[in-house]
C-alpha atoms as a PDB file:
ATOM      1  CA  UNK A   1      83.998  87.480 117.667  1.00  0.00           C
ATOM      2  CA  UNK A   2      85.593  84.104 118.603  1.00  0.00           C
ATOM      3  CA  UNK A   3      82.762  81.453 119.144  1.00  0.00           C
ATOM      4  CA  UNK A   4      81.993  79.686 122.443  1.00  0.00           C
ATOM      5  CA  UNK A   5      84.208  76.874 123.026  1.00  0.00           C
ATOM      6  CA  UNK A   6      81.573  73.905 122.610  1.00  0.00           C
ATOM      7  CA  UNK A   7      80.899  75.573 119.381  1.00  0.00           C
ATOM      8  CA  UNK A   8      84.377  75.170 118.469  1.00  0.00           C
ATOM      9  CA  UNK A   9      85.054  71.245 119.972  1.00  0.00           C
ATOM     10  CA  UNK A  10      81.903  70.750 117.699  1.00  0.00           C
ATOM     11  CA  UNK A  11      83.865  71.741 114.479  1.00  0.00           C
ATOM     12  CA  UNK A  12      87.309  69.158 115.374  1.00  0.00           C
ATOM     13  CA  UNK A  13      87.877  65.937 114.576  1.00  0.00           C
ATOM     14  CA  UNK A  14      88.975  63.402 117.100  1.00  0.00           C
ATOM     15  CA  UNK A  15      92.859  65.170 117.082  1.00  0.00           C
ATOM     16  CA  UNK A  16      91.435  68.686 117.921  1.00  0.00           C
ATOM     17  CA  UNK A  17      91.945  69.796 114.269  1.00  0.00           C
ATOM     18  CA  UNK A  18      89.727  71.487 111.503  1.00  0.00           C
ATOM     19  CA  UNK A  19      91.345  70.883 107.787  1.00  0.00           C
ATOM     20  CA  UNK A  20      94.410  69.642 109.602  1.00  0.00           C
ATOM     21  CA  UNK A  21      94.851  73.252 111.294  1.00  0.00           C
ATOM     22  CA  UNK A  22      95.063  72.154 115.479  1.00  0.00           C
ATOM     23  CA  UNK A  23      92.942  74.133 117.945  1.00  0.00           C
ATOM     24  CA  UNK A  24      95.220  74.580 121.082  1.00  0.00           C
ATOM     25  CA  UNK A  25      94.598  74.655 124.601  1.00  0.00           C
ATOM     26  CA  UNK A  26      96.352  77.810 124.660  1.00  0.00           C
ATOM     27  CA  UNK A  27      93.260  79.179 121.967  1.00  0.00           C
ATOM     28  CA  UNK A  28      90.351  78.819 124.327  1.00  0.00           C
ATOM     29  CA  UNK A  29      91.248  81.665 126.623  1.00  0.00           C
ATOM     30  CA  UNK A  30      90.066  83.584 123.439  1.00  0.00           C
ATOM     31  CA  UNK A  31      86.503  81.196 123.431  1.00  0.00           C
ATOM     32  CA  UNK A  32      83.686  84.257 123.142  1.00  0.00           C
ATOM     33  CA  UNK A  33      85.397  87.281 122.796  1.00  0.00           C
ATOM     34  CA  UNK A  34      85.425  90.178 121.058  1.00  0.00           C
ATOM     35  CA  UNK A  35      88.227  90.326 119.024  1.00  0.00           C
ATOM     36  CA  UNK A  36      89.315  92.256 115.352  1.00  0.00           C
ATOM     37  CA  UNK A  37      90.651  90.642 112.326  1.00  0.00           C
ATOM     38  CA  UNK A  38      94.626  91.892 112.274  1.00  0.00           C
ATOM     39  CA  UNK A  39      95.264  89.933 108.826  1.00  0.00           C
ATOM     40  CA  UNK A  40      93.718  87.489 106.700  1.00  0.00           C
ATOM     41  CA  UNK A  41      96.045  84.347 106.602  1.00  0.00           C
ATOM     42  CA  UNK A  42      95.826  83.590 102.741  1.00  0.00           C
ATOM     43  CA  UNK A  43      99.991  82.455 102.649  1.00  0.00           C
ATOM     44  CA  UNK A  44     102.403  82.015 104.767  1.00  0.00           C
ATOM     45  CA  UNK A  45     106.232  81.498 105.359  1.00  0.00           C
ATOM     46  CA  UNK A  46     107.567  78.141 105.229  1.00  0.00           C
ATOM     47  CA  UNK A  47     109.030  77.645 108.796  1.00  0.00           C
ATOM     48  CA  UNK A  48     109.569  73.906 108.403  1.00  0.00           C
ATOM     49  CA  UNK A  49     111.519  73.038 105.158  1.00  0.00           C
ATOM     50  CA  UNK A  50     112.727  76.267 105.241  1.00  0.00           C
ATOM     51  CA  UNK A  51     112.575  76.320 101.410  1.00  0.00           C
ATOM     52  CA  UNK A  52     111.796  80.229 100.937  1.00  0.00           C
ATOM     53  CA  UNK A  53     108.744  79.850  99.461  1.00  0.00           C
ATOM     54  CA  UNK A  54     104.983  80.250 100.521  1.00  0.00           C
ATOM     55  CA  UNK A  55     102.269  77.950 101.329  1.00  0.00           C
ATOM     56  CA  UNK A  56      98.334  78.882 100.808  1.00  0.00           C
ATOM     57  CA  UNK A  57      95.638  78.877 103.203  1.00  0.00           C
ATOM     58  CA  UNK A  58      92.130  79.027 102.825  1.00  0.00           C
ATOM     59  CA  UNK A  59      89.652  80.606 105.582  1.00  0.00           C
ATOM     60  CA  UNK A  60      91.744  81.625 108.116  1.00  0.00           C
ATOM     61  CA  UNK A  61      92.809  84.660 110.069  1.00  0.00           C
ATOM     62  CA  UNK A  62      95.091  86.165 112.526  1.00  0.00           C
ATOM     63  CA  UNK A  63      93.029  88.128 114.754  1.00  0.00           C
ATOM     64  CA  UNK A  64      94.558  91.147 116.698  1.00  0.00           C
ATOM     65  CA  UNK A  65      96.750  90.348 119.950  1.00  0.00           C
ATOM     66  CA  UNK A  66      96.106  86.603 119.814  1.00  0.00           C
ATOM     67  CA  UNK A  67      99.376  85.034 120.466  1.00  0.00           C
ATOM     68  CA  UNK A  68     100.356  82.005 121.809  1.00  0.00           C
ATOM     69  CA  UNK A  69     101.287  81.971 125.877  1.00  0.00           C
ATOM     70  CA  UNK A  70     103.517  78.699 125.008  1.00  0.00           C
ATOM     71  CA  UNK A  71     101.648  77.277 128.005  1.00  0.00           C
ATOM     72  CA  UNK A  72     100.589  74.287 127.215  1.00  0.00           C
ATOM     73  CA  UNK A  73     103.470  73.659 125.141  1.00  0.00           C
ATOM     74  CA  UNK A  74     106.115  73.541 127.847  1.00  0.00           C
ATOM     75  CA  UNK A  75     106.336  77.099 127.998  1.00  0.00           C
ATOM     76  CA  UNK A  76     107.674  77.989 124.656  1.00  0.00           C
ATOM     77  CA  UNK A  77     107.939  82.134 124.611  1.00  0.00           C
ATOM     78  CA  UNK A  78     107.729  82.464 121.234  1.00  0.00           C
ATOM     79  CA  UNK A  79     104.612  84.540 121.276  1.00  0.00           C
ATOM     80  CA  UNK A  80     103.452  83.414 117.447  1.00  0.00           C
ATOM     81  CA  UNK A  81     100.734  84.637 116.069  1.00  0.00           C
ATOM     82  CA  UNK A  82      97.884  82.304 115.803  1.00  0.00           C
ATOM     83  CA  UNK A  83      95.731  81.047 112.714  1.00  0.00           C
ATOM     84  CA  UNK A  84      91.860  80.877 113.257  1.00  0.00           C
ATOM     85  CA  UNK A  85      89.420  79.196 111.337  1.00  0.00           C
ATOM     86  CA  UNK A  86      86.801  81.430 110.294  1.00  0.00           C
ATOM     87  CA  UNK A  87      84.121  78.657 111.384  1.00  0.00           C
ATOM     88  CA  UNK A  88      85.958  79.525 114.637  1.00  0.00           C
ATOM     89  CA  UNK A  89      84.554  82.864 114.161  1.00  0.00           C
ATOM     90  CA  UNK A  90      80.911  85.052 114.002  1.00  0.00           C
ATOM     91  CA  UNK A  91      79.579  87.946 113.311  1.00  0.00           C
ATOM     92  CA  UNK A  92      78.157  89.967 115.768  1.00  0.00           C
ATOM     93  CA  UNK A  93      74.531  88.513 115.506  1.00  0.00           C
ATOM     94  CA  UNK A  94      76.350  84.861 116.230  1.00  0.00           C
ATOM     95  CA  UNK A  95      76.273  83.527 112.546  1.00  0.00           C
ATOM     96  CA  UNK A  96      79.598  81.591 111.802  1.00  0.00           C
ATOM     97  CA  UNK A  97      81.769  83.187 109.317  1.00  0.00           C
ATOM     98  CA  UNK A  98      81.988  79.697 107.566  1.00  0.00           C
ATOM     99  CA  UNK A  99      79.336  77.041 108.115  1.00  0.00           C
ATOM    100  CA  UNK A 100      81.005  73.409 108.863  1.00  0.00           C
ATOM    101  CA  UNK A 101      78.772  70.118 109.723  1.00  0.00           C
ATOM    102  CA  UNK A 102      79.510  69.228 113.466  1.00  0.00           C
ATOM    103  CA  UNK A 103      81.058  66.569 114.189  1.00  0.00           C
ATOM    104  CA  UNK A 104      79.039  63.551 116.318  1.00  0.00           C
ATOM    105  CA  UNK A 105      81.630  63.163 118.983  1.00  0.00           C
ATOM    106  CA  UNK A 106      83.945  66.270 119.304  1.00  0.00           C
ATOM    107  CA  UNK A 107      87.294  66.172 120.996  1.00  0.00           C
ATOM    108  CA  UNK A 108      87.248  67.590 124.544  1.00  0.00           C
ATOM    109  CA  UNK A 109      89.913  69.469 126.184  1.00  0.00           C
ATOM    110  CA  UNK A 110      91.821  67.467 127.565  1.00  0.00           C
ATOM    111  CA  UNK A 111      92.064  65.804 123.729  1.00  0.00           C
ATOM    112  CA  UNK A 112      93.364  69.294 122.760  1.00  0.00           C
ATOM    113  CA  UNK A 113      96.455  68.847 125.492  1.00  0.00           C
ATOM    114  CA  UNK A 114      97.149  65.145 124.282  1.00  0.00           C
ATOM    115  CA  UNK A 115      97.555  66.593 120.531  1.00  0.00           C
ATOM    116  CA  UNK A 116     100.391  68.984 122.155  1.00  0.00           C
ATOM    117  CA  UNK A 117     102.423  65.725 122.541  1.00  0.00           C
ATOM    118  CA  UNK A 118     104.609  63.988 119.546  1.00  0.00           C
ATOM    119  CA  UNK A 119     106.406  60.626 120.171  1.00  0.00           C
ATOM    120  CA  UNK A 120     109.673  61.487 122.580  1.00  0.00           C
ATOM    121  CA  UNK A 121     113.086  61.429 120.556  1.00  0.00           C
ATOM    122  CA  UNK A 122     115.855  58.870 120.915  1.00  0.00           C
ATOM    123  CA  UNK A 123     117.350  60.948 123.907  1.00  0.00           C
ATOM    124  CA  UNK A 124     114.065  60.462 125.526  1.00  0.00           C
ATOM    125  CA  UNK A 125     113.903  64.075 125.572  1.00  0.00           C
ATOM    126  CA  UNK A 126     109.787  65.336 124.937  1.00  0.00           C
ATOM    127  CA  UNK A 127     108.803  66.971 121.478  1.00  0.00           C
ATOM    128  CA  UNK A 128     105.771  68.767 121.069  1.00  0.00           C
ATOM    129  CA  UNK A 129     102.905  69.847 118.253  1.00  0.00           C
ATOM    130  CA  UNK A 130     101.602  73.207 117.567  1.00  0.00           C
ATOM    131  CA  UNK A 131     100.185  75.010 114.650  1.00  0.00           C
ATOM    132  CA  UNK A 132     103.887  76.000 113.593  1.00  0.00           C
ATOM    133  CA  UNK A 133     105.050  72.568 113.517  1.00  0.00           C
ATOM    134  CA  UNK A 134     101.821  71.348 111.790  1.00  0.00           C
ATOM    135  CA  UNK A 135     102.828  73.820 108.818  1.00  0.00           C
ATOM    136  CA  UNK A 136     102.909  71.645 106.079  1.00  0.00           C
ATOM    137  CA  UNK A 137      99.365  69.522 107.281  1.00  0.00           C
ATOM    138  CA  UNK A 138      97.437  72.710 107.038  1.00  0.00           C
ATOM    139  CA  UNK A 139      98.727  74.426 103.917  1.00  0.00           C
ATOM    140  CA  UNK A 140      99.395  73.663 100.749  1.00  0.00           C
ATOM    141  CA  UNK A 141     101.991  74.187  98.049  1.00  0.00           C
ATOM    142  CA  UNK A 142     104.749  76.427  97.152  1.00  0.00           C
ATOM    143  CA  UNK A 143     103.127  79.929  95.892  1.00  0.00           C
ATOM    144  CA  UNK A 144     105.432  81.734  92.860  1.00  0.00           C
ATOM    145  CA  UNK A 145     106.059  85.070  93.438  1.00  0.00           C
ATOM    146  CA  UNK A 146     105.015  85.304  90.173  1.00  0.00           C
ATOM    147  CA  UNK A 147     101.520  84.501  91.051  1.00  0.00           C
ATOM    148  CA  UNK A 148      99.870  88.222  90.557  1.00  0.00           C
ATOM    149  CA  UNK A 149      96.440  87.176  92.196  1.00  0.00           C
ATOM    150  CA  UNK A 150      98.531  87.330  95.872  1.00  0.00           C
ATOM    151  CA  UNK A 151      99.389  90.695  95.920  1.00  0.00           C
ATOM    152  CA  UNK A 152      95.985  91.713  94.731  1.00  0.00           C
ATOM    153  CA  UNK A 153      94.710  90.382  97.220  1.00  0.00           C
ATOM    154  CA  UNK A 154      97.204  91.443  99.604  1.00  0.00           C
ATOM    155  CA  UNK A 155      95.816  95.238  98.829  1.00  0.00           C
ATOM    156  CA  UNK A 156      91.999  94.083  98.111  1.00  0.00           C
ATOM    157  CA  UNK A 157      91.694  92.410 101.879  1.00  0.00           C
ATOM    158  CA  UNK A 158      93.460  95.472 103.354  1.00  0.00           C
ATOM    159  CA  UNK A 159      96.562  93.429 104.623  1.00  0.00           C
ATOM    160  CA  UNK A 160      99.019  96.011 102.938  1.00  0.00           C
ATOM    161  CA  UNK A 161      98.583  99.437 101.271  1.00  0.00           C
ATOM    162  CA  UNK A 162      98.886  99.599  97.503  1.00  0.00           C
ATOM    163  CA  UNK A 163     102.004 101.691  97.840  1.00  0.00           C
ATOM    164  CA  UNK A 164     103.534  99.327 100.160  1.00  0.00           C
ATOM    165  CA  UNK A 165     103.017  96.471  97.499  1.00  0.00           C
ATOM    166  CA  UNK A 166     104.315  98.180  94.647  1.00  0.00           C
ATOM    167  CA  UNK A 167     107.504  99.006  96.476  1.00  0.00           C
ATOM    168  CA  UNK A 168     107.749  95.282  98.038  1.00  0.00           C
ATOM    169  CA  UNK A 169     107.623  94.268  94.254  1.00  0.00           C
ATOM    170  CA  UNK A 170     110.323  96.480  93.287  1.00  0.00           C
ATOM    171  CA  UNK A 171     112.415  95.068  95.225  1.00  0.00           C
ATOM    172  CA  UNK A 172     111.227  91.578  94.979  1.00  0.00           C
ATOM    173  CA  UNK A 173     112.449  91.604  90.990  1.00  0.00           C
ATOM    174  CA  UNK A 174     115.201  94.014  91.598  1.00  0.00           C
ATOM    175  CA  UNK A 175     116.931  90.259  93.962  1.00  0.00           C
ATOM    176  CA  UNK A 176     116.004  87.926  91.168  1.00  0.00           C
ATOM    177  CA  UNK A 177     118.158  89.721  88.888  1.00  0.00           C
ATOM    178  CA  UNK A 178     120.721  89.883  91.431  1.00  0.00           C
ATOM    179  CA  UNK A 179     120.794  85.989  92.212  1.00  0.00           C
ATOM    180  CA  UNK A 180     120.700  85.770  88.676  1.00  0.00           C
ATOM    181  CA  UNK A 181     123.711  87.968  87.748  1.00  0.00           C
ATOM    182  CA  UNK A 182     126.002  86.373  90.785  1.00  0.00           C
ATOM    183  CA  UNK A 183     127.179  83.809  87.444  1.00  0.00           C
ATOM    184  CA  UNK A 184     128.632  87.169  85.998  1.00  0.00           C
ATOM    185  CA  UNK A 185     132.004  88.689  85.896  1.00  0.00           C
ATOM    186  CA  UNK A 186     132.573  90.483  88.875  1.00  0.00           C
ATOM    187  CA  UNK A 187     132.657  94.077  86.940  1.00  0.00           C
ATOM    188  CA  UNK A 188     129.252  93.163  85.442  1.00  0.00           C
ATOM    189  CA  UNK A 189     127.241  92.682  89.275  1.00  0.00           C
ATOM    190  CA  UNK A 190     125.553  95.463  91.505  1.00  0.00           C
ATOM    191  CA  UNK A 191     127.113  95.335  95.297  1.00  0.00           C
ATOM    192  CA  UNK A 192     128.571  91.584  93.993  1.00  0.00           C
ATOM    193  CA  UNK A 193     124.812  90.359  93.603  1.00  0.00           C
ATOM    194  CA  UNK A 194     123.670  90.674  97.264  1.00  0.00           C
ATOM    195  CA  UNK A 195     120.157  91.370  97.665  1.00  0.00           C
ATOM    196  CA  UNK A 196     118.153  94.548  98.804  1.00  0.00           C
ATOM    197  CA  UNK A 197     118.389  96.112 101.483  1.00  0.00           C
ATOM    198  CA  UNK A 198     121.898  95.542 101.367  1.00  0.00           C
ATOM    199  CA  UNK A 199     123.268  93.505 104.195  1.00  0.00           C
ATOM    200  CA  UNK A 200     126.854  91.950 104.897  1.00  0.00           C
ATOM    201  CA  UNK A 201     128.641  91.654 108.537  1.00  0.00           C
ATOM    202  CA  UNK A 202     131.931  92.947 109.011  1.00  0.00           C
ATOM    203  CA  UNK A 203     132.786  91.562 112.474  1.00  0.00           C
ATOM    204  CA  UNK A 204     133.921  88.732 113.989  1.00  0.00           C
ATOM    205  CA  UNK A 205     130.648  88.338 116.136  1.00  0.00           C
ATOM    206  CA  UNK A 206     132.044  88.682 119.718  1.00  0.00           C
ATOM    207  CA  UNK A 207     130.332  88.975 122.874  1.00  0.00           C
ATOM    208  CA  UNK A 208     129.655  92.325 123.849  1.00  0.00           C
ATOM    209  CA  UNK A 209     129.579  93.156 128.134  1.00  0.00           C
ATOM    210  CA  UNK A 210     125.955  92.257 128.672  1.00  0.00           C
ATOM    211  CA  UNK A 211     123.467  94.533 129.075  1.00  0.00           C
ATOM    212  CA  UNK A 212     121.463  92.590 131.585  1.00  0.00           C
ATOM    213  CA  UNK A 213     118.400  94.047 129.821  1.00  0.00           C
ATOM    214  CA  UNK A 214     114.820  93.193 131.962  1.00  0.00           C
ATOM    215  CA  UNK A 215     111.305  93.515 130.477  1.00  0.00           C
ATOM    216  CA  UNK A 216     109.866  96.959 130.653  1.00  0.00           C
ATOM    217  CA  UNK A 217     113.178  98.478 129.987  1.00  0.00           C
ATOM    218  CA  UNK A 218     113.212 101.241 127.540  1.00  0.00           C
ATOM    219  CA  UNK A 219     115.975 100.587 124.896  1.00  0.00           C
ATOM    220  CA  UNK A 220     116.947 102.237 121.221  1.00  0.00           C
ATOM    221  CA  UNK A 221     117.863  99.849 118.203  1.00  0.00           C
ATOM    222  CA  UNK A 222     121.464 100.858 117.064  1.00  0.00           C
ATOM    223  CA  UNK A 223     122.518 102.145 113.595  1.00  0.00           C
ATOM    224  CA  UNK A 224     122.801  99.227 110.358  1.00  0.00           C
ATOM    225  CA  UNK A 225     126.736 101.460 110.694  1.00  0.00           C
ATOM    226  CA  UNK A 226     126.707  99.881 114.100  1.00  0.00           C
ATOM    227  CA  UNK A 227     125.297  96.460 113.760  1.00  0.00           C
ATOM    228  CA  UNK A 228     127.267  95.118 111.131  1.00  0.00           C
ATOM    229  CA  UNK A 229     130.603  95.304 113.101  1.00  0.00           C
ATOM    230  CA  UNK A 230     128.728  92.412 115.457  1.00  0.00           C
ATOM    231  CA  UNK A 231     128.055  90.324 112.419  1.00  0.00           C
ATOM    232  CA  UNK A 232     130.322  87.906 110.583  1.00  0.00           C
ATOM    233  CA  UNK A 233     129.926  88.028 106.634  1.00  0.00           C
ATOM    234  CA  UNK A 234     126.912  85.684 106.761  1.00  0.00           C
ATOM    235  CA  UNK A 235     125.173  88.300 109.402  1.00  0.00           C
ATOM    236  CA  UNK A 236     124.672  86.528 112.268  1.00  0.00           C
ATOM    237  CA  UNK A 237     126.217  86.760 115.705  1.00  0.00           C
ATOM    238  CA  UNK A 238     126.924  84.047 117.742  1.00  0.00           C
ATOM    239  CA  UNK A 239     124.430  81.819 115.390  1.00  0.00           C
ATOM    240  CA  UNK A 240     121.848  84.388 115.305  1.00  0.00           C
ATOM    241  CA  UNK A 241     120.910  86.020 112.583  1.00  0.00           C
ATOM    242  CA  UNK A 242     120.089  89.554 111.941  1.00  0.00           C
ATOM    243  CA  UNK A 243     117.435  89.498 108.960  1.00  0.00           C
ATOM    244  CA  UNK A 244     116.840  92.309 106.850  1.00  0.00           C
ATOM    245  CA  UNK A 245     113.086  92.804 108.064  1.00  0.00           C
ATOM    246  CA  UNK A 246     115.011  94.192 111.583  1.00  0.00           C
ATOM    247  CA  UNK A 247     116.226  96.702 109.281  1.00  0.00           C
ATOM    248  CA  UNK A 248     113.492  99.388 109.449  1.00  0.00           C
ATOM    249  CA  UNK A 249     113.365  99.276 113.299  1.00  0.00           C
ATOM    250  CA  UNK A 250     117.381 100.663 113.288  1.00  0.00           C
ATOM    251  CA  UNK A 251     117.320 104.132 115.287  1.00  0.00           C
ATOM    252  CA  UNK A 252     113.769 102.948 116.670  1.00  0.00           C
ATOM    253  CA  UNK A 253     113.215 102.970 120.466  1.00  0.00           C
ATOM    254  CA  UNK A 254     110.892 100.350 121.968  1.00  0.00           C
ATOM    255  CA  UNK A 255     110.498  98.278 125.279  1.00  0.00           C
ATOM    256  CA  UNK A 256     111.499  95.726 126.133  1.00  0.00           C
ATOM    257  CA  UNK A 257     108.967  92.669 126.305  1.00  0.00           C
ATOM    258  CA  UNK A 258     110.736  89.324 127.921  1.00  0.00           C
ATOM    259  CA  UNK A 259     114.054  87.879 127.901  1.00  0.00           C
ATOM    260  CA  UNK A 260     114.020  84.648 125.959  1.00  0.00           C
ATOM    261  CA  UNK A 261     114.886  81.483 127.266  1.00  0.00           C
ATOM    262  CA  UNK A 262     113.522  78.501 125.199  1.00  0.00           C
ATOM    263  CA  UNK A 263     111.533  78.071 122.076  1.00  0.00           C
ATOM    264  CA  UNK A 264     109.872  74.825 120.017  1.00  0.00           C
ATOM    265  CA  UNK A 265     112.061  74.174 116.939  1.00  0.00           C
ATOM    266  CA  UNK A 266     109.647  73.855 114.698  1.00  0.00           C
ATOM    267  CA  UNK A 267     111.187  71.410 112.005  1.00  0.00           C
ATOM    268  CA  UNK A 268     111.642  68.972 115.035  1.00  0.00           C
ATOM    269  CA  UNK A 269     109.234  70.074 118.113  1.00  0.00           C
ATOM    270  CA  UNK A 270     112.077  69.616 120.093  1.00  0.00           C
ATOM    271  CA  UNK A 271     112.230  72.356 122.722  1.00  0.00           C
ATOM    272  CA  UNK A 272     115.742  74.154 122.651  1.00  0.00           C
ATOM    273  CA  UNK A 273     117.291  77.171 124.529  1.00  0.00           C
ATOM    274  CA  UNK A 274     118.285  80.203 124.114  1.00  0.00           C
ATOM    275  CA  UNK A 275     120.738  82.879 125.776  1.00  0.00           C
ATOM    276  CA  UNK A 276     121.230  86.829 125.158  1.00  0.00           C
ATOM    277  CA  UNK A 277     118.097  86.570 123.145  1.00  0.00           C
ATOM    278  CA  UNK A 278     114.739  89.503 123.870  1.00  0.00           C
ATOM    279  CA  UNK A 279     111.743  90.273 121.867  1.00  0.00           C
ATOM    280  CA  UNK A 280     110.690  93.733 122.000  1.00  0.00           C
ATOM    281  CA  UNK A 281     107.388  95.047 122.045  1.00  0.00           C
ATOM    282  CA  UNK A 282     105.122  95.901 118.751  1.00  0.00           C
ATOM    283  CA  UNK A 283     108.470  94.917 117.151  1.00  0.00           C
ATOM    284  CA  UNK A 284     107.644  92.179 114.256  1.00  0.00           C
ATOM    285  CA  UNK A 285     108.437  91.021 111.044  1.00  0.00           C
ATOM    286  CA  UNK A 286     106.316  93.060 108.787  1.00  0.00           C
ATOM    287  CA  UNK A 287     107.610  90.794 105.993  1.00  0.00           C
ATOM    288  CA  UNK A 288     108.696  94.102 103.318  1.00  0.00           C
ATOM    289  CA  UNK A 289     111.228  91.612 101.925  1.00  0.00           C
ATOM    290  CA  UNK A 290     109.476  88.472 101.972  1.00  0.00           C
ATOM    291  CA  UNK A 291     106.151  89.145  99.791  1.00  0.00           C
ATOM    292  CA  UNK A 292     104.449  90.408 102.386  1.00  0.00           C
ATOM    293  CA  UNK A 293     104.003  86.898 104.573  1.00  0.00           C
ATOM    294  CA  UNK A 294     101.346  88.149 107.265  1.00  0.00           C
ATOM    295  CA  UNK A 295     102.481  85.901 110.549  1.00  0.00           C
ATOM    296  CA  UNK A 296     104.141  88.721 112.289  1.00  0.00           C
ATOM    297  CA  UNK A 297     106.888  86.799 113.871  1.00  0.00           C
ATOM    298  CA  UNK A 298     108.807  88.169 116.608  1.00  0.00           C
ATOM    299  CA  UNK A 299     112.672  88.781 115.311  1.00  0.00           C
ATOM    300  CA  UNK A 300     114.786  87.888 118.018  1.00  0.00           C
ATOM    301  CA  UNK A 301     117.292  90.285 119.218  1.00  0.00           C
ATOM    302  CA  UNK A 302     120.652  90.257 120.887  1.00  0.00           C
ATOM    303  CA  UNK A 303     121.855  92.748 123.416  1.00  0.00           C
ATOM    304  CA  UNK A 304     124.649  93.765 121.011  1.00  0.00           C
ATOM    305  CA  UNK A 305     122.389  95.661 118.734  1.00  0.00           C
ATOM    306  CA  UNK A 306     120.341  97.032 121.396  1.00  0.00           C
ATOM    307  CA  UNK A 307     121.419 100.050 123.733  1.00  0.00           C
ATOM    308  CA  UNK A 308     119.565 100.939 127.366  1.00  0.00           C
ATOM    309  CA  UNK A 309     118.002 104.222 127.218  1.00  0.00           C
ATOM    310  CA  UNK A 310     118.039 105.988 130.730  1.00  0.00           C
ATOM    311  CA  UNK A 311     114.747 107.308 131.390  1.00  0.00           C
ATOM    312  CA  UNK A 312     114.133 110.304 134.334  1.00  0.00           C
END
């Protein structure tokens, strides 16, 4: 269970944070509940230099349907999936998953909201601070995928099925020799040296009529045979991009869960907008490509690959 919330103040230092991870405003609507572990959060993707690789993390988790509302954060609809110490956590008799000495004068809450805030840009406009743009401060360096101890413990902490690993690993070696052959002759490559699953647009990434799509709506992901007419050759559409984890979710049929209208950027904390742009539900990156990263982040989908299904 998530611990009361004095018992969590007592574990920040004067910025709200615990080993540089923040506690947010938006986290304390989850203050003594009942809640299961989804993931451990021993890596992660690298959201901010945008490198490819993945950072480590000690003691934390990503506990089941705890996303962040956005709404203390000028309501950013990302929905990410937040980290939690476990000295944020207990068993069920109360102990703390991870003992940590109290601090003498926690933050309070209304510390938490001033720690949403960075310094305003040069256009004045406001940029803000969450855990996603607090990456790097809470994590530390790059992890090699050929680090063997991560996908042991991938299996060993129950994050991903043995079978699931061995195939992600497959693949994982099967696009190093690809990026590796791309200095070949062209009659020596497989598909020209793309990676797995194979992925290149073949349209010139129009608008399609729009959809109108509203949350609750019931619609089917199209075909990778339909999709990749809406792409140009670097697959995105419009400056979107459709990433290979959307892949498995072709032919699937799910609702829809909001319309998205403006996000963080987390690099910058500026907020920015968005248009044609939905997140469905239970539809998330399940990282099959990307060594099994366990953050779950919502892919972000344009009408163009979706289609309404009519329902009696």
């Amino acid at each position: 269970m998530v611990r009361g919330k004095d018992q969590i103040l007592a574990t920040l230092d004067k910025n709200g944070r615990l080993g540089g991870l923040p506690f947010m405003p938006e986290m304390l609507a989850f203050a003594g509940q009942e809640m299961r572990v989804f993931k451990r959060a021993d890596k992660t993707c690298d959201t901010i230099e945008q490198t490819g690789t993945r950072r480590r993390l000690e003691k934390t988790v990503h506990l089941v349907g705890a996303r962040c509302d956005g709404s203390a954060h000028g309501g950013c609809q990302a929905g990410c999936l937040l980290f939690f110490r476990e000295e944020w956590l207990a068993k069920e008799d109360g102990t703390p998953l991870a003992e940590v000495a109290e601090v003498d004068s926690p933050p309070t809450e209304a510390d938490l909201d001033i720690d949403t805030q960075q310094d305003p840009g040069a256009d004045g406009e406001p940029r803000y601070r969450c855990q996603t743009t607090e990456l790097l401060n809470f994590t530390s360096g790059g992890l090699s995928p050929y680090d063997w101890s991560q996908y042991v413990t991938d299996v060993r902490t129950g994050n991903e099925r043995l079978g699931t690993v061995l195939r992600g690993l497959l693949i994982l070696f099967f696009n190093i020799v690809q990026r590796r052959t791309r200095r070949l002759p062209f009659w020596l490559r497989i598909h020209d040296g793309d990676e797995y699953p194979f992925l290149r647009g073949t349209g010139p990434s129009k608008a399609p009529e729009p959809l109108n799509l509203q949350p609750g709506e019931l619609v089917e992901i199209k075909s990778k045979a339909e999709i990749l007419p809406t792409l140009k050759p670097n697959n995105t559409n419009r400056g979107m991009v459709f990433d290979a984890e959307m892949l498995p979710y072709c032919g699937k049929q799910a609702r829809v869960q909001r319309r998205l209208d403006r996000i963080i950027d987390e690099p910058t904390g500026r907020m920015i907008t968005l248009r044609d742009c939905l997140i469905l539900e239970d539809v998330y990156c399940r990282a099959l490509y990307h060594r099994f990263c366990p953050r779950s982040i919502y892919p972000y989908w344009r009408e163009a690959w979706l289609r309404r299904v009519d329902q009696p």
